[in-house]
C-alpha atoms as a PDB file:
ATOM      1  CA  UNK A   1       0.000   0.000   0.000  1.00  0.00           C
ATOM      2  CA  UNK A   2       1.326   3.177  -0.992  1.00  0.00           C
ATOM      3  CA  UNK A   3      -0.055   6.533  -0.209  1.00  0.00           C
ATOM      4  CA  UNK A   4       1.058   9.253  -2.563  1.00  0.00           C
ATOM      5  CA  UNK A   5      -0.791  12.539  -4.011  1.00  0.00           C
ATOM      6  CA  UNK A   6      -3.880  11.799  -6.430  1.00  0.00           C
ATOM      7  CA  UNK A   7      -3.666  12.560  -9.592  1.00  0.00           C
ATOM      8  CA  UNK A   8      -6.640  13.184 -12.214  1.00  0.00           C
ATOM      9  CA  UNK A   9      -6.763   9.232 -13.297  1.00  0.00           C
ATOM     10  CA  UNK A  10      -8.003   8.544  -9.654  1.00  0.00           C
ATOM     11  CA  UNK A  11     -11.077  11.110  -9.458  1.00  0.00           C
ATOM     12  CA  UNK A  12     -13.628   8.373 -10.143  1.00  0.00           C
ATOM     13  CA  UNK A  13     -12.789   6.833  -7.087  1.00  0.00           C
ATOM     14  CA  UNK A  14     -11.916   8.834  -4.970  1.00  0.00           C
ATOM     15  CA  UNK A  15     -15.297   9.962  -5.841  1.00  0.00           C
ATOM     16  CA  UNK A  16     -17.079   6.756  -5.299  1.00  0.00           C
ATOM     17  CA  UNK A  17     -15.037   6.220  -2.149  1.00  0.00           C
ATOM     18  CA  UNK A  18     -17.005  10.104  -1.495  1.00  0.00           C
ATOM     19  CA  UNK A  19     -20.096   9.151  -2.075  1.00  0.00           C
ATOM     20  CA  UNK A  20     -19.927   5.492  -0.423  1.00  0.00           C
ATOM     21  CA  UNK A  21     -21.418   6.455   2.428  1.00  0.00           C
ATOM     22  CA  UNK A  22     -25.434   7.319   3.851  1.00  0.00           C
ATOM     23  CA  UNK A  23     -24.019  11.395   3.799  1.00  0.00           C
ATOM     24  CA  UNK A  24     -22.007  11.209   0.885  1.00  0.00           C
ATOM     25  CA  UNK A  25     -24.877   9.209  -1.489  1.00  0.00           C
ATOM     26  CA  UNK A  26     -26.780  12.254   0.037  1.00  0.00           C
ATOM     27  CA  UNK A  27     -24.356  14.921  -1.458  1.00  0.00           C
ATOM     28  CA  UNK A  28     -22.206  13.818  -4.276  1.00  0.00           C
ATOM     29  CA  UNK A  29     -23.087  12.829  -7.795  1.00  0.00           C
ATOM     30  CA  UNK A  30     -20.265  10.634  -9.725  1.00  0.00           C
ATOM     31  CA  UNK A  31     -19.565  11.031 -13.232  1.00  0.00           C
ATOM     32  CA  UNK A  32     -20.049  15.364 -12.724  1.00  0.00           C
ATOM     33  CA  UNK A  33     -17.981  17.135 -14.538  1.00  0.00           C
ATOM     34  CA  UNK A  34     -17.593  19.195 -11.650  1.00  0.00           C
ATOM     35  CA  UNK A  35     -14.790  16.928  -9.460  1.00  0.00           C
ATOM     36  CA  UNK A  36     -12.435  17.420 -12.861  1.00  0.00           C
ATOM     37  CA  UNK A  37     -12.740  21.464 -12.248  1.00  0.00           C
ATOM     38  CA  UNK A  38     -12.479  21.170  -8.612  1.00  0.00           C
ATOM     39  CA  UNK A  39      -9.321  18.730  -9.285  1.00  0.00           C
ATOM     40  CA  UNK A  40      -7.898  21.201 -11.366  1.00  0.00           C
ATOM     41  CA  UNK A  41      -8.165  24.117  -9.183  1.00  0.00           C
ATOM     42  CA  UNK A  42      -6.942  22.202  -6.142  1.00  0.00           C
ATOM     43  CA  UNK A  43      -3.707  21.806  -7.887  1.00  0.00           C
ATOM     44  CA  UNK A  44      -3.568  25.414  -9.268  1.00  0.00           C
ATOM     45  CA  UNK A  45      -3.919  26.849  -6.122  1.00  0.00           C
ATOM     46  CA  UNK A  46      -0.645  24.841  -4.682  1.00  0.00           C
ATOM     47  CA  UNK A  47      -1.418  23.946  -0.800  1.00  0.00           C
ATOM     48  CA  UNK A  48      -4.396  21.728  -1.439  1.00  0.00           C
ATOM     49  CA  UNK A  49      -3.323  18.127  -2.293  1.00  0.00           C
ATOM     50  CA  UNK A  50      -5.827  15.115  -1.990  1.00  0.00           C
ATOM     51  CA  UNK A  51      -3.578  12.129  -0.671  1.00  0.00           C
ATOM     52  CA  UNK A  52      -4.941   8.764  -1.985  1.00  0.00           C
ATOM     53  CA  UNK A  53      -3.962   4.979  -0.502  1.00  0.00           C
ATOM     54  CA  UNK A  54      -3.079   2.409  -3.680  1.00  0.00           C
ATOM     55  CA  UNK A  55      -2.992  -1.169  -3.165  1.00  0.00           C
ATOM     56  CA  UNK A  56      -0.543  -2.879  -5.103  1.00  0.00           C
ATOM     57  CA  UNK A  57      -3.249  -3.946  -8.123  1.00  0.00           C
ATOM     58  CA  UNK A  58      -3.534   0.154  -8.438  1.00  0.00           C
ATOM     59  CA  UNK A  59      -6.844   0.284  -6.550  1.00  0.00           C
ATOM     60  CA  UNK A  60      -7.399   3.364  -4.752  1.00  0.00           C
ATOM     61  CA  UNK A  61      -8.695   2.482  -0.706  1.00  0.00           C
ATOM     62  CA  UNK A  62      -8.085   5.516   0.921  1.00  0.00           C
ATOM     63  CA  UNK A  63      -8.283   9.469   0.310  1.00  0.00           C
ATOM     64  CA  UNK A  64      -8.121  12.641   2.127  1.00  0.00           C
ATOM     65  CA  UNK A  65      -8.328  16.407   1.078  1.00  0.00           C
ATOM     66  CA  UNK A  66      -5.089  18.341   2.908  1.00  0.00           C
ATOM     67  CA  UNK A  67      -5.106  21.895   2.617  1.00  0.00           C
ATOM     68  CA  UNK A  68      -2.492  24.586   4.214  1.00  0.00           C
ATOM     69  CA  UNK A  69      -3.726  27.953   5.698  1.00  0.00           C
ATOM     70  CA  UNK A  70      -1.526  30.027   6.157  1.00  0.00           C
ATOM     71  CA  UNK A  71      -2.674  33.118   8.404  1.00  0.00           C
ATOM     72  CA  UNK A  72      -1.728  35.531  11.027  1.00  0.00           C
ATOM     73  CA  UNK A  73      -3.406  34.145  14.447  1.00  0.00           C
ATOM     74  CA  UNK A  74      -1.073  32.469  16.497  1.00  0.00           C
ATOM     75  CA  UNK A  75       1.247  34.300  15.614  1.00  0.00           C
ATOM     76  CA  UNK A  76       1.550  33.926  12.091  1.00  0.00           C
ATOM     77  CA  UNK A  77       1.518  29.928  12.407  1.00  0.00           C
ATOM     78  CA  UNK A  78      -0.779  28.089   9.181  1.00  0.00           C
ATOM     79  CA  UNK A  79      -2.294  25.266   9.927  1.00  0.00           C
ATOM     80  CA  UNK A  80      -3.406  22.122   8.111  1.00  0.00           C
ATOM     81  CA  UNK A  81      -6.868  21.771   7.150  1.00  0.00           C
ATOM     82  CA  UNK A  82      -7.940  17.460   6.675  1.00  0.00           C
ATOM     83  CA  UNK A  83     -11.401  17.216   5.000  1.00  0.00           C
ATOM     84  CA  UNK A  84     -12.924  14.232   3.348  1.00  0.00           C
ATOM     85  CA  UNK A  85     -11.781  11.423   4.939  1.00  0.00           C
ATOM     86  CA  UNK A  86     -12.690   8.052   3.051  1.00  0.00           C
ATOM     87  CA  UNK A  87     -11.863   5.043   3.773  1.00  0.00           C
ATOM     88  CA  UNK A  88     -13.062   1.451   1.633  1.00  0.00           C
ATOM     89  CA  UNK A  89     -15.383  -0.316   3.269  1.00  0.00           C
ATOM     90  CA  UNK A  90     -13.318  -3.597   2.946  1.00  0.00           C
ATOM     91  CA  UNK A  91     -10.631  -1.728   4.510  1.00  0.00           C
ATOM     92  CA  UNK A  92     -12.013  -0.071   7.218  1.00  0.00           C
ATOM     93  CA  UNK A  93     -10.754  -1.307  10.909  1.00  0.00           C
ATOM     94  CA  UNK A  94      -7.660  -2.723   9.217  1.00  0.00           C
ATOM     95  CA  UNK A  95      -5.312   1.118  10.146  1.00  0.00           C
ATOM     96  CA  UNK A  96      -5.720   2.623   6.659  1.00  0.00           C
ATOM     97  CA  UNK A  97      -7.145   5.134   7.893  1.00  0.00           C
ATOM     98  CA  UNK A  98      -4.451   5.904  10.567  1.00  0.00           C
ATOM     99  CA  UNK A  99      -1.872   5.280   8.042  1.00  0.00           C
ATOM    100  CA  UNK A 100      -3.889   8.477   6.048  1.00  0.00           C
ATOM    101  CA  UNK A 101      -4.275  10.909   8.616  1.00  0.00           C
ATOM    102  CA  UNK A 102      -0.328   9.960  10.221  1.00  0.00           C
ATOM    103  CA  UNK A 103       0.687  11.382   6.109  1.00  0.00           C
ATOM    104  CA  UNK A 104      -1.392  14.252   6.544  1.00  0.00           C
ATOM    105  CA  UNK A 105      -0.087  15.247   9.670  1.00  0.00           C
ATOM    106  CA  UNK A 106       3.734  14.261   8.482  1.00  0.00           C
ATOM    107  CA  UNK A 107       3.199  16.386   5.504  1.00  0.00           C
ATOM    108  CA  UNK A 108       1.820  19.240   7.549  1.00  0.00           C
ATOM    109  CA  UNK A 109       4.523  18.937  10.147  1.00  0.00           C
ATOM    110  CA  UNK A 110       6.777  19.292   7.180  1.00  0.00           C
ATOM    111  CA  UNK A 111       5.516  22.220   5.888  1.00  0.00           C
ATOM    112  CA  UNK A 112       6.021  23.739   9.138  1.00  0.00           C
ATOM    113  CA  UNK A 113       2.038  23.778  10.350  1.00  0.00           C
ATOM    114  CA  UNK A 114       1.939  24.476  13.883  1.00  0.00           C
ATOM    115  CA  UNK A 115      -1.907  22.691  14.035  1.00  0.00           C
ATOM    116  CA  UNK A 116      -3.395  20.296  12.546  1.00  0.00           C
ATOM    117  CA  UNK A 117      -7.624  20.621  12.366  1.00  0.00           C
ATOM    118  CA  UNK A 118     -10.273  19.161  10.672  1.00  0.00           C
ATOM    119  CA  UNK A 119     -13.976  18.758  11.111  1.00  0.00           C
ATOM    120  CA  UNK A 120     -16.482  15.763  11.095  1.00  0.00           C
ATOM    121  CA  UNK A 121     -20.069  15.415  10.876  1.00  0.00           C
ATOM    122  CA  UNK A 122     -21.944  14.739  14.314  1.00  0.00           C
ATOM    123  CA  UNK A 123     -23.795  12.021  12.412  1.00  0.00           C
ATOM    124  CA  UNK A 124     -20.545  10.568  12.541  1.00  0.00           C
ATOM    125  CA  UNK A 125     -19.685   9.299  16.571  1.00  0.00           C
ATOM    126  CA  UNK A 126     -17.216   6.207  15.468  1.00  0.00           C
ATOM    127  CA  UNK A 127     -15.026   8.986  13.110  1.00  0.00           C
ATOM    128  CA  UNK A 128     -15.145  10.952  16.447  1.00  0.00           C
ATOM    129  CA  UNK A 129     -13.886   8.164  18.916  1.00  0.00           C
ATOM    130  CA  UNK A 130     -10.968   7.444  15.821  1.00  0.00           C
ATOM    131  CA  UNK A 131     -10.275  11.375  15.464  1.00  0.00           C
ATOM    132  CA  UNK A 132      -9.588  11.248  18.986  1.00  0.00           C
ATOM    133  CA  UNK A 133      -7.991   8.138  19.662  1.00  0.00           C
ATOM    134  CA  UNK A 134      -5.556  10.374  16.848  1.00  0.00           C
ATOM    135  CA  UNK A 135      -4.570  13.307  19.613  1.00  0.00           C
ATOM    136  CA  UNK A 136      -7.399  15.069  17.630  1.00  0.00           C
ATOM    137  CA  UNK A 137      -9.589  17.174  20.420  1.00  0.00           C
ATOM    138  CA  UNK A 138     -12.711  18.437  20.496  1.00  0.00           C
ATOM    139  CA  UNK A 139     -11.911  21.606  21.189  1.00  0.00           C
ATOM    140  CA  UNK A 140     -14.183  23.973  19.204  1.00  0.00           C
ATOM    141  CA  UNK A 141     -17.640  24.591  18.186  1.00  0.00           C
ATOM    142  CA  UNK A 142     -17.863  24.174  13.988  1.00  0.00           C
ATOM    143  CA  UNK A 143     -20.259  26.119  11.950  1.00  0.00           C
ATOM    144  CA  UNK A 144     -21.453  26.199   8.311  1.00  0.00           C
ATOM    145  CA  UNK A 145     -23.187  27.984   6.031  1.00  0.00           C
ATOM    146  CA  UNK A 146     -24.524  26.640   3.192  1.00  0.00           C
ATOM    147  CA  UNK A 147     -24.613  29.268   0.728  1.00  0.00           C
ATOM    148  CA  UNK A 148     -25.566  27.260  -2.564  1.00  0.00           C
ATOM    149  CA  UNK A 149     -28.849  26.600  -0.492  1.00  0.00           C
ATOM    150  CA  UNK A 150     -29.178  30.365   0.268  1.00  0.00           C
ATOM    151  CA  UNK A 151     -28.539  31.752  -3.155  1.00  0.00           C
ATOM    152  CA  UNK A 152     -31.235  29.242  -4.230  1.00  0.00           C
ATOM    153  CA  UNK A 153     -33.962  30.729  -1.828  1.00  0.00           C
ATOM    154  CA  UNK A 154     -32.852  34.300  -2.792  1.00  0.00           C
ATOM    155  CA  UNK A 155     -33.973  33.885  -6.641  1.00  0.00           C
ATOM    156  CA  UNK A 156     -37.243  32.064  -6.062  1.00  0.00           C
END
């Protein structure tokens, strides 16, 4: 198993592995055209990489979205930002997912991140128990705003 940075060949499963799940059948829609953009402005933008796992037949088991903010609080530290989180169903419970986040966090550490964050949905209480059994605390209160839903409402 190797885990390396995705490259456009592995969108269609890393968006399956997205969308493999009762939130993410919810949410994303394979075969858009939209994950190619979204790809392509990841890597123009330069601190955004998605990380993918690859077993040795080339199948992709594992993927994570790692971006770097870079800002002024704490005094001038950036952070690392880990967002979608997937893991294989046939490989979930065997450390994958450790492996993933442990890359993320290497990376980050690397790039000289003084925090590491990420989020999780509260539908989600065994990623919460494995974010934590990580060093990962809950420490704040996360809010979003949905703002595709509110431009919707504004033109009707």
């Amino acid at each position: 198993m190797i885990i390396r940075e995705a490259i456009a060949a592995d969108l269609e499963a890393v968006v399956a592995l997205l969308a493999d799940d009762q939130l993410g059948r919810a949410r994303e829609t394979p075969g858009d055209l939209a994950y190619a953009e979204a790809f392509e402005r990841m890597r123009r933008q330069g601190d955004n990489l998605l990380l993918v796992a690859e077993d040795e037949a080339g199948d992709i088991l594992a993927c994570l979205q790692l971006t770097l903010i870079h800002g002024l609080s704490r005094q001038g530290a950036s952070r690392a930002q880990i967002e979608g989180v997937r893991v294989s169903d046939r490989m979930r419970g065997a450390g994958l997912g450790r492996r993933m986040i442990e890359a993320a966090v290497t990376r980050a550490e690397q790039a000289g991140c003084a925090l590491a964050q990420l989020t999780t949905d509260r539908q989600r209480p065994e990623a919460h128990r494995f974010y934590e059994s990580l060093g990962f605390e809950p420490s704040h209160v996360g809010y979003k705003r949905n703002l595709r839903l509110a431009s919707a409402e504004e033109t009707d």
